[in-house]
N, C-alpha and C. Protein backbone atom coordinates (compact mmCIF):
# COMPACT_ATOMS: atom_id res chain seq x y z
N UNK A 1 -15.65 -16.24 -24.08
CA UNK A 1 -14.45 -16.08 -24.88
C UNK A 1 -14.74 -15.06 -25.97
N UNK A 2 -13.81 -13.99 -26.46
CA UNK A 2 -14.02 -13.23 -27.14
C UNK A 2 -13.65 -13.62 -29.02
N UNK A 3 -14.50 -13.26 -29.49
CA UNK A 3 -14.46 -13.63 -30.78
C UNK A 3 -13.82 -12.96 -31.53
N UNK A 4 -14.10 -11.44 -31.42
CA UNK A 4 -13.08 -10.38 -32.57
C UNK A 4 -11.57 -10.59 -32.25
N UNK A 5 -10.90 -10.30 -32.88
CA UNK A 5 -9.54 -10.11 -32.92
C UNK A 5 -9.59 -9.02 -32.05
N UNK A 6 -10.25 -7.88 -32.18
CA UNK A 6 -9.85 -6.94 -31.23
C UNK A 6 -10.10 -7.08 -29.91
N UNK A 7 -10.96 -7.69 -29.46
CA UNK A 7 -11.26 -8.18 -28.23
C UNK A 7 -10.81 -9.02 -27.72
N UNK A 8 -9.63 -9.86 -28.52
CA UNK A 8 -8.98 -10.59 -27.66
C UNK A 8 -7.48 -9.89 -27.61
N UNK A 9 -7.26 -8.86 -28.26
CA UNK A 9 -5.91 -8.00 -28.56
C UNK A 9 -6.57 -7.44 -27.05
N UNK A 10 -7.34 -6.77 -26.54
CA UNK A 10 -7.80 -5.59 -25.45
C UNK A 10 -7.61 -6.69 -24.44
N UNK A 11 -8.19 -8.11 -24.39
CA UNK A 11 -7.63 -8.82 -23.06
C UNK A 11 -6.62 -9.30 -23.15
N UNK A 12 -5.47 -9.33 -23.67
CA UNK A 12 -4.26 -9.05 -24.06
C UNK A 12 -3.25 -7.88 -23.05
N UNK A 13 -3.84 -6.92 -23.83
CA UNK A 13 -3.43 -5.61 -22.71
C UNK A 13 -4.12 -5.41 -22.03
N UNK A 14 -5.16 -6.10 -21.33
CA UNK A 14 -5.37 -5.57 -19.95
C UNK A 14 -5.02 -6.94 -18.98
N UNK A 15 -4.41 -7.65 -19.09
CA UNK A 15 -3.40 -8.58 -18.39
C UNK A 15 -2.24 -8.00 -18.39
N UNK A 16 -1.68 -7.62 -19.40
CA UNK A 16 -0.42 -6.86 -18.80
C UNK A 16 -0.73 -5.34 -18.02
N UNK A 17 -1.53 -4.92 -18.30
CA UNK A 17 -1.38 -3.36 -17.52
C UNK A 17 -1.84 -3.76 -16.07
N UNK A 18 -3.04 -5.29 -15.78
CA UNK A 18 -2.91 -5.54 -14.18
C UNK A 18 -1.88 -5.98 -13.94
N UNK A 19 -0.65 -6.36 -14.39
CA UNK A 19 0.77 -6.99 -13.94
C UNK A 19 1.27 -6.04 -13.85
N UNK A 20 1.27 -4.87 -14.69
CA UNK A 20 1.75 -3.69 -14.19
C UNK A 20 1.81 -3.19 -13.08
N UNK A 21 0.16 -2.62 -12.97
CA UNK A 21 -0.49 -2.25 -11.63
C UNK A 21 0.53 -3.21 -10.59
N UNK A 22 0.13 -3.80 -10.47
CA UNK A 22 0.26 -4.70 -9.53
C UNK A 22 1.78 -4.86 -8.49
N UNK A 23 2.58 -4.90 -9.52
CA UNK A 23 3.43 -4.58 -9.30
C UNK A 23 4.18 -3.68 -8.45
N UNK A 24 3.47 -2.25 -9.45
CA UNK A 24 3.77 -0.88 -8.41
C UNK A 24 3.37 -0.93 -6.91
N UNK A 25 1.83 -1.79 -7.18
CA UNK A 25 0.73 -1.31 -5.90
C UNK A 25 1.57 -2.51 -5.03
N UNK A 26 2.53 -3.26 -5.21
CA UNK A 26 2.99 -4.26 -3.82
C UNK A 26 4.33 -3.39 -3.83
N UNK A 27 4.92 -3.26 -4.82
CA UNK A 27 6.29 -2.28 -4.18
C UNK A 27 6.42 -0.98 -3.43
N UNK A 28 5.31 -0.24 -3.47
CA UNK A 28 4.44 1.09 -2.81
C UNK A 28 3.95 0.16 -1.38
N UNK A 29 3.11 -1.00 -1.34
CA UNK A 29 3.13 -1.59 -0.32
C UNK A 29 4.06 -1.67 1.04
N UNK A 30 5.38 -2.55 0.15
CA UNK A 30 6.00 -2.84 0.75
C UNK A 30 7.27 -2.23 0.92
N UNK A 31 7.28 -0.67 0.36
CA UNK A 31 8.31 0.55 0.86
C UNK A 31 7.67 1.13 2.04
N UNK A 32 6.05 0.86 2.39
CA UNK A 32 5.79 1.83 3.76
C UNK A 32 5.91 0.73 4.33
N UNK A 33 6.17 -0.63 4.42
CA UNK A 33 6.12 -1.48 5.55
C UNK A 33 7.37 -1.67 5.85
N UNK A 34 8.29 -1.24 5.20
CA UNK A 34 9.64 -0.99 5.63
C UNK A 34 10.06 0.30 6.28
N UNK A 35 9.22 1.54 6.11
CA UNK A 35 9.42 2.77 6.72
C UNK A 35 8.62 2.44 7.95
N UNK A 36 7.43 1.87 8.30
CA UNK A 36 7.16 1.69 9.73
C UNK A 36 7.79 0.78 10.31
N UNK A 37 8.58 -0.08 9.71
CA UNK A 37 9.66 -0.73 10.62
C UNK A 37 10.62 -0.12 11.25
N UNK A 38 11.59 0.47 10.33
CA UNK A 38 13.04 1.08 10.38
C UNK A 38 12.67 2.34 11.19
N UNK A 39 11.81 3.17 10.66
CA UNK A 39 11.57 4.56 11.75
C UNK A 39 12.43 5.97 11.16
N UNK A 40 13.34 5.68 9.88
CA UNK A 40 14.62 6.61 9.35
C UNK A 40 14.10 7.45 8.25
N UNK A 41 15.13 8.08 8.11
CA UNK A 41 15.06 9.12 6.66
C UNK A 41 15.28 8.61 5.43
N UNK A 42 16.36 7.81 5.24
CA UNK A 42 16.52 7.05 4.09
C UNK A 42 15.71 6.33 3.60
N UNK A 43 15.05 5.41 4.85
CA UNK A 43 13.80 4.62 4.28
C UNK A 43 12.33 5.30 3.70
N UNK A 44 12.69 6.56 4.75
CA UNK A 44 11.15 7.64 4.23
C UNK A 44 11.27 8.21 2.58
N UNK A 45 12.51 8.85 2.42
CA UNK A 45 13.02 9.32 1.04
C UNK A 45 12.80 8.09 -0.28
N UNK A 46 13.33 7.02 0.06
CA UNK A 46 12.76 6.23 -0.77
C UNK A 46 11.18 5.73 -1.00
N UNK A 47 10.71 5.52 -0.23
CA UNK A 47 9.07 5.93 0.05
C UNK A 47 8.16 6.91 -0.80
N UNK A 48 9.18 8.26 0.00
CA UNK A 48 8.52 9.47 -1.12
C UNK A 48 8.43 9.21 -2.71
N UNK A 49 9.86 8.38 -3.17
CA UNK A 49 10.02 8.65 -4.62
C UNK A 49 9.08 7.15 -5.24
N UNK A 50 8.88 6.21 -4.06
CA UNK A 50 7.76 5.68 -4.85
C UNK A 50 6.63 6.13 -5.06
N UNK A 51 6.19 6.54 -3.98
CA UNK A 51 4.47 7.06 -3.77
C UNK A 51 4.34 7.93 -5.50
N UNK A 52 5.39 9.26 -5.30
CA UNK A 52 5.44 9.96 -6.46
C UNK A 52 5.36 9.33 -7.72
N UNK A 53 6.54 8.49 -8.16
CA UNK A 53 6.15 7.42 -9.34
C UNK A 53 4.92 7.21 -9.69
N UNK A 54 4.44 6.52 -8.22
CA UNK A 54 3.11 5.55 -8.52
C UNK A 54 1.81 6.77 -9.07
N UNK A 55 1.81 8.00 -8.32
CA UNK A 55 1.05 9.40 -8.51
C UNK A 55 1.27 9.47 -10.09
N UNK A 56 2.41 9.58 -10.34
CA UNK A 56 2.86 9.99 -12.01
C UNK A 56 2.36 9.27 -12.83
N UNK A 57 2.35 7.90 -12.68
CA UNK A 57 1.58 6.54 -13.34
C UNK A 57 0.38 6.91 -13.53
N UNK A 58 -0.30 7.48 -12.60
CA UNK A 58 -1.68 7.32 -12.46
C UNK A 58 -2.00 5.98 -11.73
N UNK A 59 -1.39 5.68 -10.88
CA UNK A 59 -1.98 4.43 -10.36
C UNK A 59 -2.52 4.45 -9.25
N UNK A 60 -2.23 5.81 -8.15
CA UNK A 60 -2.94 6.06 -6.96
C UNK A 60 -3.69 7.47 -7.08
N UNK A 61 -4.41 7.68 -6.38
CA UNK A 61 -4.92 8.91 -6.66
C UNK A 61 -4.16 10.10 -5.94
N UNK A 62 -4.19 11.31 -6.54
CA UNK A 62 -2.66 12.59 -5.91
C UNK A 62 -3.52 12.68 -4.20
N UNK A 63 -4.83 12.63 -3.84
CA UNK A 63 -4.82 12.86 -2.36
C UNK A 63 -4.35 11.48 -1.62
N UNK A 64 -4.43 10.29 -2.28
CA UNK A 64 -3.80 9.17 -1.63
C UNK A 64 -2.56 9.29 -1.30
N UNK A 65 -1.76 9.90 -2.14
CA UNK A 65 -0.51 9.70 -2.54
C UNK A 65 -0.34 11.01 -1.03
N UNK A 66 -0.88 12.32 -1.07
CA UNK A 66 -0.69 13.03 0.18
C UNK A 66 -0.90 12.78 1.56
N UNK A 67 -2.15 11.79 1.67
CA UNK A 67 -2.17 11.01 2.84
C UNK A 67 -0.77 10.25 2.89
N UNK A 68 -0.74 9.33 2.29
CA UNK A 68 0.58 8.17 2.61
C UNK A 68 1.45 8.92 3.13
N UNK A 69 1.86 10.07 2.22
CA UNK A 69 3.06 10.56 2.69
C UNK A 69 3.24 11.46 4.13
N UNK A 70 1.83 12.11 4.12
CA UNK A 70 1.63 12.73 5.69
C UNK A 70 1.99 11.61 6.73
N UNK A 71 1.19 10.34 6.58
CA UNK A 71 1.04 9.34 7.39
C UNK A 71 2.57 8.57 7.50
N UNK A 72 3.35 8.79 6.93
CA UNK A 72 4.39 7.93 7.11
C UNK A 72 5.72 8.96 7.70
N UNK A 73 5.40 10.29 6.97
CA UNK A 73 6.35 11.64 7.61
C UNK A 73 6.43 11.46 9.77
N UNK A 74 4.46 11.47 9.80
CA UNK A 74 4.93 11.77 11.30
C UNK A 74 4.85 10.54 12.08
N UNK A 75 5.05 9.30 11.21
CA UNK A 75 5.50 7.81 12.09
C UNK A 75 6.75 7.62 11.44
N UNK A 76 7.61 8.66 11.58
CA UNK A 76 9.24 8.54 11.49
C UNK A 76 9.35 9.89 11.97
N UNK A 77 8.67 10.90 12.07
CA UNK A 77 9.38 11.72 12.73
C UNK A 77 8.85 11.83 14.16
N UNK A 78 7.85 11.17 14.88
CA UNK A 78 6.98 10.27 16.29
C UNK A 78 8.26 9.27 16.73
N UNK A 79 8.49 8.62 15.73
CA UNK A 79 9.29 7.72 16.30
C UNK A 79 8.17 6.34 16.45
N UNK A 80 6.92 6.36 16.24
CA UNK A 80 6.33 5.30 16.41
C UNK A 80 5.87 4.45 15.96
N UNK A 81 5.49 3.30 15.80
CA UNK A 81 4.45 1.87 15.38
C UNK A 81 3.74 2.70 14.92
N UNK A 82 3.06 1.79 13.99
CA UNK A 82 1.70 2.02 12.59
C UNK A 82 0.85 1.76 14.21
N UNK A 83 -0.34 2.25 13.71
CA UNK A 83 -1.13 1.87 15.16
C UNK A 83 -2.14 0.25 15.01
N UNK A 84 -1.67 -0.45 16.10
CA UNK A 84 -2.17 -2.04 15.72
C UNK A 84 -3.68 -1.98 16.36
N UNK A 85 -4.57 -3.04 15.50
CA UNK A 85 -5.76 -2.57 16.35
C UNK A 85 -5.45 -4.10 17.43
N UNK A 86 -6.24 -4.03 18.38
CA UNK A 86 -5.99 -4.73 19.76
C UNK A 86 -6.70 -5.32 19.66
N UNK A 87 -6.80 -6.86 20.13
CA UNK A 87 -8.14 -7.68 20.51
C UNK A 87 -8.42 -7.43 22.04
N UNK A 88 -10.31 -7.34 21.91
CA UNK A 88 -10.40 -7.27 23.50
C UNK A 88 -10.11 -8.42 24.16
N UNK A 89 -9.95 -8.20 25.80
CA UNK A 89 -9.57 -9.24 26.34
C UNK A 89 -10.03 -9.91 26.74
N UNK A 90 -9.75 -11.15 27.02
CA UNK A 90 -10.62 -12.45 27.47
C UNK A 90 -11.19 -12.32 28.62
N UNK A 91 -12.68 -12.89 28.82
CA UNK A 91 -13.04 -12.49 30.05
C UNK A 91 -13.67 -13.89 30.94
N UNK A 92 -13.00 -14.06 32.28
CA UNK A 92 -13.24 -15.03 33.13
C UNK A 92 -14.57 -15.19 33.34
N UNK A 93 -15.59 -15.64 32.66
CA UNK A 93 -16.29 -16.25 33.20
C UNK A 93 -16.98 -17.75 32.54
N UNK A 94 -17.06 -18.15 33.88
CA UNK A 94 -17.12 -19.67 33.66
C UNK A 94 -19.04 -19.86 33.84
N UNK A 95 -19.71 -20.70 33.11
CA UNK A 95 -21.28 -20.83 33.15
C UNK A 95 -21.18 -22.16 34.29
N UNK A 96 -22.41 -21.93 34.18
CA UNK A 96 -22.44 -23.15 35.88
C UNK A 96 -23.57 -24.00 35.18
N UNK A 97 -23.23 -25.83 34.92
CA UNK A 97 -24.03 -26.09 34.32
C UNK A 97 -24.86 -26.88 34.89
């Protein structure tokens, strides 16, 4: 537990600036999990203007922020699924005991 006044003023604000964070980083989340659903422009455009926000914040880094947006441009303009990873498949064999 912090004793100075100022040190408990600093864990103070840094509970709110992770509620901050946090915030952005699930709504940025959950605008690309709606653009790999839908597959559209509208959903991508709104996308863009989060990623950007979140860039402006300082909360992602500007090449993150260029990946996402590459990565989500050509799985709406593909037309396709995020790529799922696969489980291998089960294999028949039985031990003889």
């Amino acid at each position: 537990m912090a004793n100075l006044s100022a040190s408990k003023k600093n864990i103070r604000k840094i509970k709110k600036q992770s509620l901050r964070n946090k915030f952005v980083l699930t709504n940025l989340k959950t605008v690309t999990k709606n653009v790999i659903k839908q597959h559209d422009q509208p959903s991508l455009n709104i996308a863009y203007q989060k990623i950007d926000s979140a860039l402006a914040k300082g909360k992602i880094h500007r090449n993150k922020a260029n990946r996402l947006k590459s990565r989500l441009a050509n799985i709406t303009l593909n037309k396709k699924s995020a790529p799922v990873a696969s489980a291998p498949a089960p294999t028949d064999v039985q031990k003889n005991s």
